[in-house]
PDB file of N, CA and C in Angstrom:
ATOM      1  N   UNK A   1      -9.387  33.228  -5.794  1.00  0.00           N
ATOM      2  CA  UNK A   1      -9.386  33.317  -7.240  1.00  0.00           C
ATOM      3  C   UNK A   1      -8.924  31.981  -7.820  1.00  0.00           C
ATOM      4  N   UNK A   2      -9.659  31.661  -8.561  1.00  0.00           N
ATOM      5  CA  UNK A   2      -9.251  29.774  -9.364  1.00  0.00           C
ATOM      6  C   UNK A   2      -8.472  30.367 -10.224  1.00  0.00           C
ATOM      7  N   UNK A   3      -7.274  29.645 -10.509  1.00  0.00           N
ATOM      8  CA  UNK A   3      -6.580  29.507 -11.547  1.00  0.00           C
ATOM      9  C   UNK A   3      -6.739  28.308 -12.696  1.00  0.00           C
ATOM     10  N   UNK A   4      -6.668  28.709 -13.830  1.00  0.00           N
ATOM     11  CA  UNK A   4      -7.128  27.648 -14.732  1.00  0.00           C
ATOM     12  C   UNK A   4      -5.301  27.487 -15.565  1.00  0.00           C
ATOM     13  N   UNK A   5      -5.516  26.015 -15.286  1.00  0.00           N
ATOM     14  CA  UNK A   5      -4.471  24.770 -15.594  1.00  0.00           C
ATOM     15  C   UNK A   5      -4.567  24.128 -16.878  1.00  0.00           C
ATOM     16  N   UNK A   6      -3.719  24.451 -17.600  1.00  0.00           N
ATOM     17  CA  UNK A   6      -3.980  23.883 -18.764  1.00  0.00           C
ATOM     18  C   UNK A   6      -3.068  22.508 -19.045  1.00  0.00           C
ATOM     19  N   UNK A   7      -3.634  21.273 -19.380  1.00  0.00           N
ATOM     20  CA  UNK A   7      -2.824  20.497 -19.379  1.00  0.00           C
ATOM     21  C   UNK A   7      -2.844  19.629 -20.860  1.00  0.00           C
ATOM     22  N   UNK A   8      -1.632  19.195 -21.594  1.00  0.00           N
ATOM     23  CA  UNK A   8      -1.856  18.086 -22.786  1.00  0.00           C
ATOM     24  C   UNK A   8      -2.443  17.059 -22.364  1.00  0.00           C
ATOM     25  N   UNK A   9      -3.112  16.164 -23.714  1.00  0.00           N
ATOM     26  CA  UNK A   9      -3.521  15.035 -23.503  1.00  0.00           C
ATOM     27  C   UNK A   9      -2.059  13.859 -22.484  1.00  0.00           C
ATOM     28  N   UNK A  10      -1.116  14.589 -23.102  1.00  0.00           N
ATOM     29  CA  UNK A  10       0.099  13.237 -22.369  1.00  0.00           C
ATOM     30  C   UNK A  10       0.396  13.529 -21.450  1.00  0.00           C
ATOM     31  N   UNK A  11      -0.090  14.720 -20.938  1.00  0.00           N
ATOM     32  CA  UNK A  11       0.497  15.877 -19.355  1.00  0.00           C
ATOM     33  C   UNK A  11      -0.720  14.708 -18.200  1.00  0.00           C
ATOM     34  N   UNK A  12      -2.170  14.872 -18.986  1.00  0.00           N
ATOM     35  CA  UNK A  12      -3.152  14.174 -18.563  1.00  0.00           C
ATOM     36  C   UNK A  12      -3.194  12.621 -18.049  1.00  0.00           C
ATOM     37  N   UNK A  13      -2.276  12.186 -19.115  1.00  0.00           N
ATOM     38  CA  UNK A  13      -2.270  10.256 -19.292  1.00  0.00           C
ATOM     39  C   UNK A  13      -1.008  10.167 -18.118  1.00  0.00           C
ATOM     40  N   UNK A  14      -0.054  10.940 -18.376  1.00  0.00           N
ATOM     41  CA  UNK A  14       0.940  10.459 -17.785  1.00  0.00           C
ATOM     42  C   UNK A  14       0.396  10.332 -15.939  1.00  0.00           C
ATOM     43  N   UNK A  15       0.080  11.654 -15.430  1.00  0.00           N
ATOM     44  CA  UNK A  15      -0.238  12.219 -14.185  1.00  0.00           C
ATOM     45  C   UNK A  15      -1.536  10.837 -14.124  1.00  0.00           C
ATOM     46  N   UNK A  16      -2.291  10.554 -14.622  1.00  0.00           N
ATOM     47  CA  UNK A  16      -3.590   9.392 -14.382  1.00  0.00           C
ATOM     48  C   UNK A  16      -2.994   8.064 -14.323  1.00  0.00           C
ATOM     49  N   UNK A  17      -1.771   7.329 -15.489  1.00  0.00           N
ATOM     50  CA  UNK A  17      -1.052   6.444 -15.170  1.00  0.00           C
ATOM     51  C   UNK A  17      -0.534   6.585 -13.445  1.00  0.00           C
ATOM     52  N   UNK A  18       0.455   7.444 -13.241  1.00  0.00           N
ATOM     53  CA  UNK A  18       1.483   7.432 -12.484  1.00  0.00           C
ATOM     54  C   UNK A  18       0.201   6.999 -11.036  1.00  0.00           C
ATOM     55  N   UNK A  19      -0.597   7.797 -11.143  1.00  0.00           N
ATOM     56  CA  UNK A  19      -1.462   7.620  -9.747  1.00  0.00           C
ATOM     57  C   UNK A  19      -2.485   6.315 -10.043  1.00  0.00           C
ATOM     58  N   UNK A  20      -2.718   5.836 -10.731  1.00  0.00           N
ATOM     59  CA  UNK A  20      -3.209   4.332 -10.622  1.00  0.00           C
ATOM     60  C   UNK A  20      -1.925   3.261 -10.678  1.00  0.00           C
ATOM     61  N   UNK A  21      -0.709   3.450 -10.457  1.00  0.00           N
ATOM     62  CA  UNK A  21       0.459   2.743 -10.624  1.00  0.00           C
ATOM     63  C   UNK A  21       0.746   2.544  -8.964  1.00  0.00           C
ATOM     64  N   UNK A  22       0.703   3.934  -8.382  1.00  0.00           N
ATOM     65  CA  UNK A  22       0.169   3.799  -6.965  1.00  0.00           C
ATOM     66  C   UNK A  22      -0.373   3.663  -6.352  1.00  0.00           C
ATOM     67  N   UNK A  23      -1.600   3.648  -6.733  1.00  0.00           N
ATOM     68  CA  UNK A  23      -3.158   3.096  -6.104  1.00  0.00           C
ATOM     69  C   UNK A  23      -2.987   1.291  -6.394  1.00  0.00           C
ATOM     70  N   UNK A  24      -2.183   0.814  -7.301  1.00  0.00           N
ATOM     71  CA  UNK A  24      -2.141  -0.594  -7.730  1.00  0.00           C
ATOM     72  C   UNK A  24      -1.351  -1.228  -6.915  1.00  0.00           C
ATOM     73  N   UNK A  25      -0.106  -0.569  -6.645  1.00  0.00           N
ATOM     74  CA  UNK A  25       1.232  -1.169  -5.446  1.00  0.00           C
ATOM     75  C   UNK A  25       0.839  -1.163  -4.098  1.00  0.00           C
ATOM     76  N   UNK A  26      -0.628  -0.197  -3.995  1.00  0.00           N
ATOM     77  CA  UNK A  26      -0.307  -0.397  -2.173  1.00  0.00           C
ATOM     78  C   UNK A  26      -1.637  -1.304  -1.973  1.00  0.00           C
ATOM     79  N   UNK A  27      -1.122  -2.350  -0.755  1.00  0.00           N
ATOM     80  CA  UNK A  27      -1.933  -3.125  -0.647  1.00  0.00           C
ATOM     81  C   UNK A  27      -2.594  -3.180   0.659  1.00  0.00           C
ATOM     82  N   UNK A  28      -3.843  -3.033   0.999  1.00  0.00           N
ATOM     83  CA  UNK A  28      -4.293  -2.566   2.440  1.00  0.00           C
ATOM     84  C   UNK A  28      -5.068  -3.275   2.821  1.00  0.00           C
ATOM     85  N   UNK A  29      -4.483  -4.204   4.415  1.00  0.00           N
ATOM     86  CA  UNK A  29      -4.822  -4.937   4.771  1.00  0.00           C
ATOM     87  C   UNK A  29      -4.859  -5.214   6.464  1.00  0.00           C
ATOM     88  N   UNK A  30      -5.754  -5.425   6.800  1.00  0.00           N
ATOM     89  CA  UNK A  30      -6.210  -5.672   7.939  1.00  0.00           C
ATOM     90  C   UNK A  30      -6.278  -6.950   8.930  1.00  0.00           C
ATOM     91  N   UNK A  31      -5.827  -7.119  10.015  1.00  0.00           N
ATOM     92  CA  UNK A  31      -5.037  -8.494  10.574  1.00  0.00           C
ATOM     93  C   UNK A  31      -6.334  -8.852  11.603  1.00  0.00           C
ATOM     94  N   UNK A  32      -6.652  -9.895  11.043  1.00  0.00           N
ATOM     95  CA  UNK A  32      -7.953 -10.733  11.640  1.00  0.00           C
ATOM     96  C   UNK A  32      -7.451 -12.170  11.792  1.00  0.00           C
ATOM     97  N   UNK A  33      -7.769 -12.559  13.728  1.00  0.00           N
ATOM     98  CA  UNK A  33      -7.369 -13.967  13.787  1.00  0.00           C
ATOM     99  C   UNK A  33      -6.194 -14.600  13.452  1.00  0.00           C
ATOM    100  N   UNK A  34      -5.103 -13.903  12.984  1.00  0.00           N
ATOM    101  CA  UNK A  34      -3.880 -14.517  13.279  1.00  0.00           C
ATOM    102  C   UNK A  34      -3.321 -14.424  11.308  1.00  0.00           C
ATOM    103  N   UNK A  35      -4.199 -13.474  10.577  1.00  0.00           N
ATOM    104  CA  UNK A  35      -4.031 -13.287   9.044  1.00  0.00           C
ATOM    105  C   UNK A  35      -4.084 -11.941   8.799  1.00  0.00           C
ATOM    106  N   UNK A  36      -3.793 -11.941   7.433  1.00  0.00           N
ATOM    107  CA  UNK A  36      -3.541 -10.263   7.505  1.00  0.00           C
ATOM    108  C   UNK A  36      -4.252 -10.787   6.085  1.00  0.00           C
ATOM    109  N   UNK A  37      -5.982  -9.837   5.825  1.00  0.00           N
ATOM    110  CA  UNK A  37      -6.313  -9.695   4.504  1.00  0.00           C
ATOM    111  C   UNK A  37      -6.841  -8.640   3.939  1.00  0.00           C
ATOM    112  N   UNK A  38      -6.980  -8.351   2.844  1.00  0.00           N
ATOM    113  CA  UNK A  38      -6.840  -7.424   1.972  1.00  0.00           C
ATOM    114  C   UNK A  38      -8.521  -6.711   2.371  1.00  0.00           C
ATOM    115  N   UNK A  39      -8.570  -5.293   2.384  1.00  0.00           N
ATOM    116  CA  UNK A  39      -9.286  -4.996   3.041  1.00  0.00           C
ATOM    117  C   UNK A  39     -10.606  -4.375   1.623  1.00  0.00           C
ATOM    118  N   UNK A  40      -9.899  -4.366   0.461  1.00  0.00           N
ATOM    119  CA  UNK A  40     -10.064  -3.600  -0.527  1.00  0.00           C
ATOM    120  C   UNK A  40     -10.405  -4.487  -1.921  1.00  0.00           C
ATOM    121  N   UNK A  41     -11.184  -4.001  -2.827  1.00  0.00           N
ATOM    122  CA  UNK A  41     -11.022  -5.463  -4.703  1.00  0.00           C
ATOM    123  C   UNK A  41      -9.710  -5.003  -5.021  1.00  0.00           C
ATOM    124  N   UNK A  42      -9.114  -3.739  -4.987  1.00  0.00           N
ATOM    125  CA  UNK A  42      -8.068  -3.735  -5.374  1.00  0.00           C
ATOM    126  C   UNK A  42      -6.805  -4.178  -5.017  1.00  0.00           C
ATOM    127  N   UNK A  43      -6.910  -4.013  -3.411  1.00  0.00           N
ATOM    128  CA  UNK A  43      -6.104  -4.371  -3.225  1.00  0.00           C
ATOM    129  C   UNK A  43      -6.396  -6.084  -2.497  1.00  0.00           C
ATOM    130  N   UNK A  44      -7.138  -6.921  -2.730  1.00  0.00           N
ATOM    131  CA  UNK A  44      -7.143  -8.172  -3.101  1.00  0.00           C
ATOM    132  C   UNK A  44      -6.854  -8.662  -4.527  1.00  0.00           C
ATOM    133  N   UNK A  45      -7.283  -7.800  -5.549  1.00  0.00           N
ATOM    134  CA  UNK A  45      -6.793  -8.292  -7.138  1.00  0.00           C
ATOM    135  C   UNK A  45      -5.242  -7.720  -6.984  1.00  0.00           C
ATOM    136  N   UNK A  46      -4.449  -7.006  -6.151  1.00  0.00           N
ATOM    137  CA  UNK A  46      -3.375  -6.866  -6.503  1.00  0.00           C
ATOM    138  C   UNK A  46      -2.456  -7.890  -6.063  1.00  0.00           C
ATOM    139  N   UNK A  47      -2.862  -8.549  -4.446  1.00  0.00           N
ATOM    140  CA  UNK A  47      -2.506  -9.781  -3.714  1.00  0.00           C
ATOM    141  C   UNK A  47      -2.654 -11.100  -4.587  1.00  0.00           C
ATOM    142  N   UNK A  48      -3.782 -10.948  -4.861  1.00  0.00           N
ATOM    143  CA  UNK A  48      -3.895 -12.715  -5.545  1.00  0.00           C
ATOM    144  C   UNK A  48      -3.064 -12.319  -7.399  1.00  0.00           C
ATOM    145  N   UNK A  49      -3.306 -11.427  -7.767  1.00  0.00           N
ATOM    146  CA  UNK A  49      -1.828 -11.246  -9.265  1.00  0.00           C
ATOM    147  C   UNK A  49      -0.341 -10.853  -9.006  1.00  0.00           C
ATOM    148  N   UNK A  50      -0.049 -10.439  -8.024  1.00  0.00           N
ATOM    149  CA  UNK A  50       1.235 -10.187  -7.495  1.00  0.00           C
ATOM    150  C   UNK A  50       1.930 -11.686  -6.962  1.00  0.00           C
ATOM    151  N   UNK A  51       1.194 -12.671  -5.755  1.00  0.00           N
ATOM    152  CA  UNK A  51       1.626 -13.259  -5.074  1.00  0.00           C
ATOM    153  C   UNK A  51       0.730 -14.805  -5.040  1.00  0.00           C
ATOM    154  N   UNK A  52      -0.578 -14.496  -5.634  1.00  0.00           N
ATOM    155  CA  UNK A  52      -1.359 -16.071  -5.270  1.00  0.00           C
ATOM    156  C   UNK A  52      -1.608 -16.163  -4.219  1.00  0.00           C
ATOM    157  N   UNK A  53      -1.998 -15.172  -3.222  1.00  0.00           N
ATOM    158  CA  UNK A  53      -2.672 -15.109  -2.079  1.00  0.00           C
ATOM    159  C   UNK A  53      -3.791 -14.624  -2.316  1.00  0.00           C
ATOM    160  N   UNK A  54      -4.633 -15.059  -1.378  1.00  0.00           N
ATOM    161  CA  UNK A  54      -5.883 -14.313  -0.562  1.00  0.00           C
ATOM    162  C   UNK A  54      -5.734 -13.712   0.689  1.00  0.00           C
ATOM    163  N   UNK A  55      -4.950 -14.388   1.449  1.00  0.00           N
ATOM    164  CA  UNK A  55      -4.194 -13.735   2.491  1.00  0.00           C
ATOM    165  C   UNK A  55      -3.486 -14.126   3.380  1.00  0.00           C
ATOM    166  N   UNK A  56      -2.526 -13.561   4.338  1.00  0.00           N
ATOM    167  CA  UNK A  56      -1.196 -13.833   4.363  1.00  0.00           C
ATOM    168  C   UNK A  56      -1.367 -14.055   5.744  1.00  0.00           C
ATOM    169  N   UNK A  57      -0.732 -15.330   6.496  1.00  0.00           N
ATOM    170  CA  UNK A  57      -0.298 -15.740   7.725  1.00  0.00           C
ATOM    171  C   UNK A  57       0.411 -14.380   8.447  1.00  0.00           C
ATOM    172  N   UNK A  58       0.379 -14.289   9.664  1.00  0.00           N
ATOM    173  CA  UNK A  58       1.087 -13.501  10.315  1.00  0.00           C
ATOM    174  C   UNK A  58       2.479 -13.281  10.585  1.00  0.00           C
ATOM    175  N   UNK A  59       2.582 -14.777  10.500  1.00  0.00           N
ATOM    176  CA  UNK A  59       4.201 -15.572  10.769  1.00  0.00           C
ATOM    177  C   UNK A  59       4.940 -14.943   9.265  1.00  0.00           C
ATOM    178  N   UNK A  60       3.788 -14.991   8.466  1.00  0.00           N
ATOM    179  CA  UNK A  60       4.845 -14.876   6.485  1.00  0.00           C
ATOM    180  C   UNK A  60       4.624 -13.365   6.140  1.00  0.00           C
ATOM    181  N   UNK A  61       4.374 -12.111   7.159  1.00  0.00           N
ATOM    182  CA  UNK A  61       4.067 -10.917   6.652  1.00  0.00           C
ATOM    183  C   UNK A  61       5.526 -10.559   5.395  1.00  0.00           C
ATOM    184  N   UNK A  62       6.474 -11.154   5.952  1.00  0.00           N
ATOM    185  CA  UNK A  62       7.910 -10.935   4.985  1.00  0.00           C
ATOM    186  C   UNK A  62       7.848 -10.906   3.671  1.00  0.00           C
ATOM    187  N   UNK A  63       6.607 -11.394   3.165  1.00  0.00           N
ATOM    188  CA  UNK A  63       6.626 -11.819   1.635  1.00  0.00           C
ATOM    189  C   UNK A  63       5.933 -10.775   1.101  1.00  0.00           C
ATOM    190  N   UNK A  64       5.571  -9.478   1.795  1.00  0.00           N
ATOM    191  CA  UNK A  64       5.177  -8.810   1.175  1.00  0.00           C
ATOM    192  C   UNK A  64       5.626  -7.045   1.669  1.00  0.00           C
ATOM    193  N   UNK A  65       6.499  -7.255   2.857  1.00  0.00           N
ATOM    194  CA  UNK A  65       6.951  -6.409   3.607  1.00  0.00           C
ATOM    195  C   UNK A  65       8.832  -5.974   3.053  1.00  0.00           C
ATOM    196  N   UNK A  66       9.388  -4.345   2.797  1.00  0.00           N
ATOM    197  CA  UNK A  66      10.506  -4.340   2.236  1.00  0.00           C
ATOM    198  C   UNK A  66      11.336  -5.098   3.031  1.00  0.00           C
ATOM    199  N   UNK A  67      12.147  -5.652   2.457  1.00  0.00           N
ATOM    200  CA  UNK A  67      13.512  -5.876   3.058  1.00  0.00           C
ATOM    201  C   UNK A  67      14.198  -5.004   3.438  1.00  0.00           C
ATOM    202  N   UNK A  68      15.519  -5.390   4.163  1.00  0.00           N
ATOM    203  CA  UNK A  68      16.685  -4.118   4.643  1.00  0.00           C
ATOM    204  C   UNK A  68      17.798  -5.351   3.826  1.00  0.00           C
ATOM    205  N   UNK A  69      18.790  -4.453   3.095  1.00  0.00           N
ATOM    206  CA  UNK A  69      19.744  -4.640   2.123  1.00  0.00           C
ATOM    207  C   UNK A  69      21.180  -4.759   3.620  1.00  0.00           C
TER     208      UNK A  69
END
């Protein structure tokens, strides 16, 4: 049996923000030849506006990997 969901326009925006906010932060990338590059437009437009890469040495994964505090 479907249940029908009723949602506001801001119930709508908010839930569509929040998941392109996460689709924007993760960056997926694939390690070819000794580089790690972006496998995705998005997640190459998020690399080259985040950082000014195209893609990242193996040796420098740090610059985009969390730290430990």
């Amino acid at each position: 049996m479907k249940k029908l969901i009723r949602l506001t326009e801001s119930d709508l925006h908010r839930i569509i923000k929040r998941t392109l906010n996460e689709a924007l932060s993760t960056i997926q990338l694939q390690f070819i030849n000794g580089y790690f590059y972006p496998t995705d437009a998005i997640s190459s437009e998020t690399l080259e506006n985040e950082l000014g890469l195209g893609r990242i040495p193996e040796n420098r994964l740090d610059v985009i990997s969390p730290t430990v505090c």
